[in-house]
N, C-alpha and C. Protein backbone atom coordinates (compact mmCIF):
# COMPACT_ATOMS: atom_id res chain seq x y z
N UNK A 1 -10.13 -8.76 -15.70
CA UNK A 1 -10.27 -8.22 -17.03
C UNK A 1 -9.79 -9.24 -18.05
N UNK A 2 -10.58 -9.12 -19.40
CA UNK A 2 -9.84 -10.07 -20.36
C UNK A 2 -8.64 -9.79 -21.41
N UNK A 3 -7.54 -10.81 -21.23
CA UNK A 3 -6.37 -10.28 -21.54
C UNK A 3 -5.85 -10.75 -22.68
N UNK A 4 -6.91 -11.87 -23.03
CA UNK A 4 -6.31 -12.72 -24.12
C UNK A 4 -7.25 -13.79 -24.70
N UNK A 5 -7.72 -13.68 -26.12
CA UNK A 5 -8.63 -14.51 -26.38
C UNK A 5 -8.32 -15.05 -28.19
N UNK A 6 -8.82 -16.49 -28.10
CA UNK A 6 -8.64 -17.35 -29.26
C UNK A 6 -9.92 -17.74 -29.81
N UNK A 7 -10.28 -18.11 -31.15
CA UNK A 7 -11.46 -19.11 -31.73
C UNK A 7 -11.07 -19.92 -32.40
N UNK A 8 -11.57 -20.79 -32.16
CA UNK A 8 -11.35 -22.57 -32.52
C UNK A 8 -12.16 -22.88 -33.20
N UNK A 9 -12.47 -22.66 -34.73
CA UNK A 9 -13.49 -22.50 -35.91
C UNK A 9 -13.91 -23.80 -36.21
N UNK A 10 -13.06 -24.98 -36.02
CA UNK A 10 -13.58 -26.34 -36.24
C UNK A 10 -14.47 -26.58 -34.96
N UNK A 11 -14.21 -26.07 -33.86
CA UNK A 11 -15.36 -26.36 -32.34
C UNK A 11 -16.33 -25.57 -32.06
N UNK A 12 -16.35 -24.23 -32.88
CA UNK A 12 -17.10 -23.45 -32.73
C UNK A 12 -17.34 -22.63 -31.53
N UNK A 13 -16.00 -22.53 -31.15
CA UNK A 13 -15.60 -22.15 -29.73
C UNK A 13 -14.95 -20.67 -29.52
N UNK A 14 -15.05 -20.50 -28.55
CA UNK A 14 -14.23 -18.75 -28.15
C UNK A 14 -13.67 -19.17 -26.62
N UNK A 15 -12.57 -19.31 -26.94
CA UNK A 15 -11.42 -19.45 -25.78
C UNK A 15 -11.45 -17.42 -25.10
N UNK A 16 -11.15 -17.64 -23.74
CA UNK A 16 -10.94 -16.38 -23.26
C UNK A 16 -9.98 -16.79 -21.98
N UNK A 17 -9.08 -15.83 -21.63
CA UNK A 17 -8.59 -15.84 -20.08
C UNK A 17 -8.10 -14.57 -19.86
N UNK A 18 -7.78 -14.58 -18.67
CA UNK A 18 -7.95 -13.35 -17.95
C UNK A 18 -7.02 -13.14 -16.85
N UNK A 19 -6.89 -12.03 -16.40
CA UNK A 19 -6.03 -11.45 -15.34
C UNK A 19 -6.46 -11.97 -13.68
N UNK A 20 -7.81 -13.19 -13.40
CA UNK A 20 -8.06 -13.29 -12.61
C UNK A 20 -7.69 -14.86 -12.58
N UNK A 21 -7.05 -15.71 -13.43
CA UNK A 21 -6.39 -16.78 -13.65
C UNK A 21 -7.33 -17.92 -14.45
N UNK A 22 -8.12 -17.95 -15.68
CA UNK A 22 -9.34 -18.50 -15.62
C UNK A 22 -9.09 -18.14 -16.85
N UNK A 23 -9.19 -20.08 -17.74
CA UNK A 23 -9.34 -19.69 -19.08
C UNK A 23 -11.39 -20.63 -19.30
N UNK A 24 -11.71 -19.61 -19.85
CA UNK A 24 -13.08 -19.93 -20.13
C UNK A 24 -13.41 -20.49 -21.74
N UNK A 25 -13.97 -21.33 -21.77
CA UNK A 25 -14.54 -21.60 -23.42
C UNK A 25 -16.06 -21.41 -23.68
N UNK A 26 -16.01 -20.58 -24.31
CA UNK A 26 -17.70 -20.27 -25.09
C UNK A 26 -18.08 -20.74 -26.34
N UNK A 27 -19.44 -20.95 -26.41
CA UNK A 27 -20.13 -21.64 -27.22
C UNK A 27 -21.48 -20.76 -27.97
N UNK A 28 -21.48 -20.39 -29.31
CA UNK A 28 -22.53 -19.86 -29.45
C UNK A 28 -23.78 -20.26 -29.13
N UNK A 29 -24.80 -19.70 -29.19
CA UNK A 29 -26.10 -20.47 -28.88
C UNK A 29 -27.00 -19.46 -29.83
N UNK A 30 -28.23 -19.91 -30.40
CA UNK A 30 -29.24 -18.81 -31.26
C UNK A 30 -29.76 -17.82 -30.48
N UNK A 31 -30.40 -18.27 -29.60
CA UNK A 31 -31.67 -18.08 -28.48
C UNK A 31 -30.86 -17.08 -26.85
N UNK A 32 -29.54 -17.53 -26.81
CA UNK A 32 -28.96 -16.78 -25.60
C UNK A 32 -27.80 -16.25 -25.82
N UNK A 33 -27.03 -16.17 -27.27
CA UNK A 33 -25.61 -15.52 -27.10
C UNK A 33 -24.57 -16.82 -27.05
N UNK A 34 -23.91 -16.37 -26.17
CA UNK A 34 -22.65 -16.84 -25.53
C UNK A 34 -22.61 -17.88 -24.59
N UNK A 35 -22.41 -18.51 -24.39
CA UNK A 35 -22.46 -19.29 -23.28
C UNK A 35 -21.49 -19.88 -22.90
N UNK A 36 -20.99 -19.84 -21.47
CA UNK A 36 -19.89 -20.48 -21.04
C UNK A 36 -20.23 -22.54 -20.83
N UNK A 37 -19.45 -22.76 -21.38
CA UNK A 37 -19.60 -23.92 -20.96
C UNK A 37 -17.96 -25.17 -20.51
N UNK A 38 -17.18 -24.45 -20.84
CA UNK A 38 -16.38 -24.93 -19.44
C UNK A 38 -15.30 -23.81 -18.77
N UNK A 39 -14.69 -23.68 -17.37
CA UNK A 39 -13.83 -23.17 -16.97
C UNK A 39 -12.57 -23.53 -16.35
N UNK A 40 -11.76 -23.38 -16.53
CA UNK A 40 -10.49 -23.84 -16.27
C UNK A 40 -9.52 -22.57 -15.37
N UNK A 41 -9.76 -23.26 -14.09
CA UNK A 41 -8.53 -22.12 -12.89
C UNK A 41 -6.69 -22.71 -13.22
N UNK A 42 -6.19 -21.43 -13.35
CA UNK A 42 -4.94 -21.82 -13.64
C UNK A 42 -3.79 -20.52 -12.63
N UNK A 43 -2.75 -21.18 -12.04
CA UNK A 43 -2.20 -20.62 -11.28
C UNK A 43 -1.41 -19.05 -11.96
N UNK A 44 -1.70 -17.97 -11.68
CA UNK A 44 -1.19 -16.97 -12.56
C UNK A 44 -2.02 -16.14 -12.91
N UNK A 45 -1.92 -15.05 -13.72
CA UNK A 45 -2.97 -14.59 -14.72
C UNK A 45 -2.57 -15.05 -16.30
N UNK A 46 -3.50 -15.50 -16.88
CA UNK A 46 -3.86 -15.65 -18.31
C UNK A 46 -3.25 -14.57 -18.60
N UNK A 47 -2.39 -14.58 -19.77
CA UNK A 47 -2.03 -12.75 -20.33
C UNK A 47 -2.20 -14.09 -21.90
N UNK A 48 -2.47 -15.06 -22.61
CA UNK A 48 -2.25 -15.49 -23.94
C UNK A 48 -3.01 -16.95 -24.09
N UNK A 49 -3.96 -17.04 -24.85
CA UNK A 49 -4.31 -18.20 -24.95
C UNK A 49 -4.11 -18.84 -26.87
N UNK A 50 -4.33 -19.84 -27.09
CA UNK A 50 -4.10 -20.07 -28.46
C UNK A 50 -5.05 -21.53 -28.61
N UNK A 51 -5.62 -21.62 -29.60
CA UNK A 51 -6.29 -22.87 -29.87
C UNK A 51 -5.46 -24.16 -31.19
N UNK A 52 -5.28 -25.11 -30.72
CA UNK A 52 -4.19 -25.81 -31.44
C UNK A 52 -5.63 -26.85 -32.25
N UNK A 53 -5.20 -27.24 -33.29
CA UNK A 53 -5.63 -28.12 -34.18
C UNK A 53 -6.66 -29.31 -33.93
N UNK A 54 -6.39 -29.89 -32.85
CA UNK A 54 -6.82 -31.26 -31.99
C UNK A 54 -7.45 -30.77 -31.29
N UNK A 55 -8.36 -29.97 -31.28
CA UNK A 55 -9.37 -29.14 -29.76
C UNK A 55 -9.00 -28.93 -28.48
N UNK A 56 -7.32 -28.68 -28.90
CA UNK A 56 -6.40 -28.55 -27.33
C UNK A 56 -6.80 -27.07 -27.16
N UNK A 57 -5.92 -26.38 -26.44
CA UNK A 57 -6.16 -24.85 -25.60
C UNK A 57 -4.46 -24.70 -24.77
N UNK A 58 -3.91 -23.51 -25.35
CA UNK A 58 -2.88 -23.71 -24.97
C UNK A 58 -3.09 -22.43 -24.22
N UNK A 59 -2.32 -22.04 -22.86
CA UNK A 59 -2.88 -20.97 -21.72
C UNK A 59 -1.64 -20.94 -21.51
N UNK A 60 -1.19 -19.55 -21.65
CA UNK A 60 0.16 -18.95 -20.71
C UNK A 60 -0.60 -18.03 -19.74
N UNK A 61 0.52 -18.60 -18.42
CA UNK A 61 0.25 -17.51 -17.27
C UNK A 61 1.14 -17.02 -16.77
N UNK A 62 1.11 -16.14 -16.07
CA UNK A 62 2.32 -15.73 -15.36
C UNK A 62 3.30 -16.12 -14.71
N UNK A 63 2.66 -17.05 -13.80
CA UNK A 63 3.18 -17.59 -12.62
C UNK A 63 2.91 -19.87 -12.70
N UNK A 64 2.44 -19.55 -13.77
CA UNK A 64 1.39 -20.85 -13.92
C UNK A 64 2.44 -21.66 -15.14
N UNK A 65 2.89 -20.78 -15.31
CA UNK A 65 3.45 -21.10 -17.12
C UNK A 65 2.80 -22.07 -18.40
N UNK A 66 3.09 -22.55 -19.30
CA UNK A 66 1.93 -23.06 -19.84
C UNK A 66 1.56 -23.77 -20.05
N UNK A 67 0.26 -24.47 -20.17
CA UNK A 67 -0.82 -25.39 -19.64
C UNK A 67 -1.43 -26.21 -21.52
N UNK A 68 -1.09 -26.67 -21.57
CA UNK A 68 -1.86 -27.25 -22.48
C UNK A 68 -3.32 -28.07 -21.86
N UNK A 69 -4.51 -27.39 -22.11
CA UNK A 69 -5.72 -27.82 -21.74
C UNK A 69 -6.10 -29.17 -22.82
N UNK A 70 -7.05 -29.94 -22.57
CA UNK A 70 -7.41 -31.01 -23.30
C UNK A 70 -8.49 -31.76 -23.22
N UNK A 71 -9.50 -32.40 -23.52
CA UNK A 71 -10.54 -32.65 -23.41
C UNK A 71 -10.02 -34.64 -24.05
N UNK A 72 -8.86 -34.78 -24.37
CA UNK A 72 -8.36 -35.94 -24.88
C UNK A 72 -8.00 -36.77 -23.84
N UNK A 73 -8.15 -37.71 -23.17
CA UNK A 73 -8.21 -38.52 -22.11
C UNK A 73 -6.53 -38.73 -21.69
N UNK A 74 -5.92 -39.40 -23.33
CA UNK A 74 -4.73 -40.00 -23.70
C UNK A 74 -3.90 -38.95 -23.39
N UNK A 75 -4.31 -37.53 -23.40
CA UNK A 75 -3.01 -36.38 -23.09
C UNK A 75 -3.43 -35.68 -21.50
N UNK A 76 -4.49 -36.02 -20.89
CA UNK A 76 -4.41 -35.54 -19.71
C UNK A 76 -2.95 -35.82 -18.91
N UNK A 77 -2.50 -34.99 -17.77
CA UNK A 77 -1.75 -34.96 -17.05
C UNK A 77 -1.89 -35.99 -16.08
N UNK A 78 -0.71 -36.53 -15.24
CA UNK A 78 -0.99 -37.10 -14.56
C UNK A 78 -1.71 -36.73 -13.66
N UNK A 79 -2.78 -37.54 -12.73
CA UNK A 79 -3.49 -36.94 -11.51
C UNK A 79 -2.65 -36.14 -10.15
N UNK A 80 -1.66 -36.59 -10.04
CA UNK A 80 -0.59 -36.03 -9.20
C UNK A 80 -0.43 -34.62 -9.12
N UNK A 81 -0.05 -34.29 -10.99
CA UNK A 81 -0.01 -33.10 -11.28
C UNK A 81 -1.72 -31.64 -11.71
N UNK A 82 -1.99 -32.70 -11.84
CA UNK A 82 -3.36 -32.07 -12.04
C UNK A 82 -3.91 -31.67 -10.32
N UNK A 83 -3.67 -32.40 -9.67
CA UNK A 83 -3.98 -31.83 -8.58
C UNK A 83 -3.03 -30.95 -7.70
N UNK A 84 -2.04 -30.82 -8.44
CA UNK A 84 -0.80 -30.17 -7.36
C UNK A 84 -1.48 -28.32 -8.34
N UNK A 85 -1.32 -28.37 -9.96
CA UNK A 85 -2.24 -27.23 -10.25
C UNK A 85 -3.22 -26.93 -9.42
N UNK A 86 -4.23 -28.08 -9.62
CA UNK A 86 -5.58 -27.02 -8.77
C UNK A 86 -5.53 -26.53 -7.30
N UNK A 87 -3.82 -26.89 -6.85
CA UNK A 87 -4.44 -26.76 -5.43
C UNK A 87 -3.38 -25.30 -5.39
N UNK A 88 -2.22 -25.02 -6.65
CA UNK A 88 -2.02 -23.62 -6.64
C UNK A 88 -2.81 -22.27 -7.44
N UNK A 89 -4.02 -22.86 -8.08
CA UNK A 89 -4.51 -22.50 -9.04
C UNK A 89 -5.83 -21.65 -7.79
N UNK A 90 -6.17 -22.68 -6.62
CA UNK A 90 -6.97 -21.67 -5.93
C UNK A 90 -6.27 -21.04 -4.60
N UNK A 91 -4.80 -21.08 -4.26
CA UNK A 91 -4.17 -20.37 -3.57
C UNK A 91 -3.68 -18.93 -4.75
N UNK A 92 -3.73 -19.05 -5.34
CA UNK A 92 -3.58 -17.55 -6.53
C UNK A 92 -5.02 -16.91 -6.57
N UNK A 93 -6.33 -17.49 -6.85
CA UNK A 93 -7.48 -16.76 -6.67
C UNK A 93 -7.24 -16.52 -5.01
N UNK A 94 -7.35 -17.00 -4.20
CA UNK A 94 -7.66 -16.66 -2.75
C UNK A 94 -6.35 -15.10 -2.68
N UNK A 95 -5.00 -15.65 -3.42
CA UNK A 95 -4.54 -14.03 -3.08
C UNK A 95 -5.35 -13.22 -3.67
N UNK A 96 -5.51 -13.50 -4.95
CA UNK A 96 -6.13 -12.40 -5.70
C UNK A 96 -7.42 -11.64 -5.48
N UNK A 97 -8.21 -11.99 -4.40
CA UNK A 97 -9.41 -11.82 -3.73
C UNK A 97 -8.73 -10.75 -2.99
N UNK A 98 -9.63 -9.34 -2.66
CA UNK A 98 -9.29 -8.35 -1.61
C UNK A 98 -9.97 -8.55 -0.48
N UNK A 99 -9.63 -8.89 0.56
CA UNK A 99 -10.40 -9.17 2.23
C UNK A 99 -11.11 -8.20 2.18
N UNK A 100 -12.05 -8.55 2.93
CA UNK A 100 -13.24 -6.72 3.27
C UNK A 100 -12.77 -5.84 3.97
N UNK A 101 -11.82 -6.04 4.78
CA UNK A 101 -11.02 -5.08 5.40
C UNK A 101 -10.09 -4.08 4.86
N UNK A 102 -9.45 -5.16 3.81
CA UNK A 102 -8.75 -4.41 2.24
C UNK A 102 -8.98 -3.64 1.22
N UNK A 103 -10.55 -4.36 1.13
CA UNK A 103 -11.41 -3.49 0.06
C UNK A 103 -12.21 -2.33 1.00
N UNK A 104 -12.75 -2.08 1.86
CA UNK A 104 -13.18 -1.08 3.32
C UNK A 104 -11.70 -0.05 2.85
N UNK A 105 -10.79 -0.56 3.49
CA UNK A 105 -9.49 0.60 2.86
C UNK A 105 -9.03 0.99 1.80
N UNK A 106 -9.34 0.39 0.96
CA UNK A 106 -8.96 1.00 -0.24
C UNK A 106 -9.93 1.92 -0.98
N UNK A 107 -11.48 1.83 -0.50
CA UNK A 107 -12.57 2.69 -0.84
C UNK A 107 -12.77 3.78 0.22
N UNK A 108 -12.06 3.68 1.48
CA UNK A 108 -12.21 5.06 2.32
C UNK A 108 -10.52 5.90 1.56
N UNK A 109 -9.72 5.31 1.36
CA UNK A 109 -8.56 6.15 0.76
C UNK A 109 -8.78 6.34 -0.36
N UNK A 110 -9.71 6.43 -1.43
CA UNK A 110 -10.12 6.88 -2.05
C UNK A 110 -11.27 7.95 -2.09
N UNK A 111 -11.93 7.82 -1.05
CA UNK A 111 -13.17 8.45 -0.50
C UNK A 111 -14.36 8.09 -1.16
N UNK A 112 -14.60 7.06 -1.54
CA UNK A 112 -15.47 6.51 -1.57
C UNK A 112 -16.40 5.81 -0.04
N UNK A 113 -17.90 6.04 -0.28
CA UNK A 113 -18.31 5.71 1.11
C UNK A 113 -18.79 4.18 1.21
């Protein structure tokens, strides 16, 4: 679900993130709406995002704490750390996924068929 969303009026952008750890940026378009055009997995759930001045993206998460996103070469993170994120960023989706066995039980204890 979405828990927290920003617009970035100089980029013409709509920041979103969410309870499934994923801050998304949208882009208007005439012809189709909305369009996603980049996504960013972050360890946690998104509960706050904010758009800073310089076309940064600032993302609080739960468990992730917060992330200044960047598209600026000169402020990327080191690779070390950028990869130590993505590699807790998809051990938090993989919990957050219900096994079929999990989701099978949780729709017969509900009685759903």
């Amino acid at each position: 679900s979405l828990d927290s969303s920003a617009v970035h009026a100089a980029q013409f952008e709509i920041v979103t993130g969410c309870d499934g750890g994923v801050v998304h940026v949208w882009r208007p378009e005439a012809a189709r709406g909305l369009r996603c055009v980049q996504s960013v997995s972050l360890p946690g759930s998104i509960f706050s995002v904010a758009c800073a001045a310089r076309g940064d993206v600032l993302a609080a998460a739960d468990t992730g704490g917060l992330a200044l996103l960047t598209r600026a070469p000169s402020r990327f993170a080191p690779r070390a750390l950028q990869q130590h994120v993505a590699a807790a960023a998809q051990a938090f989706a993989a919990e957050a996924q219900p096994t079929p066995s999990a989701a099978t039980a949780q729709q017969t204890a509900s009685g759903g068929s």
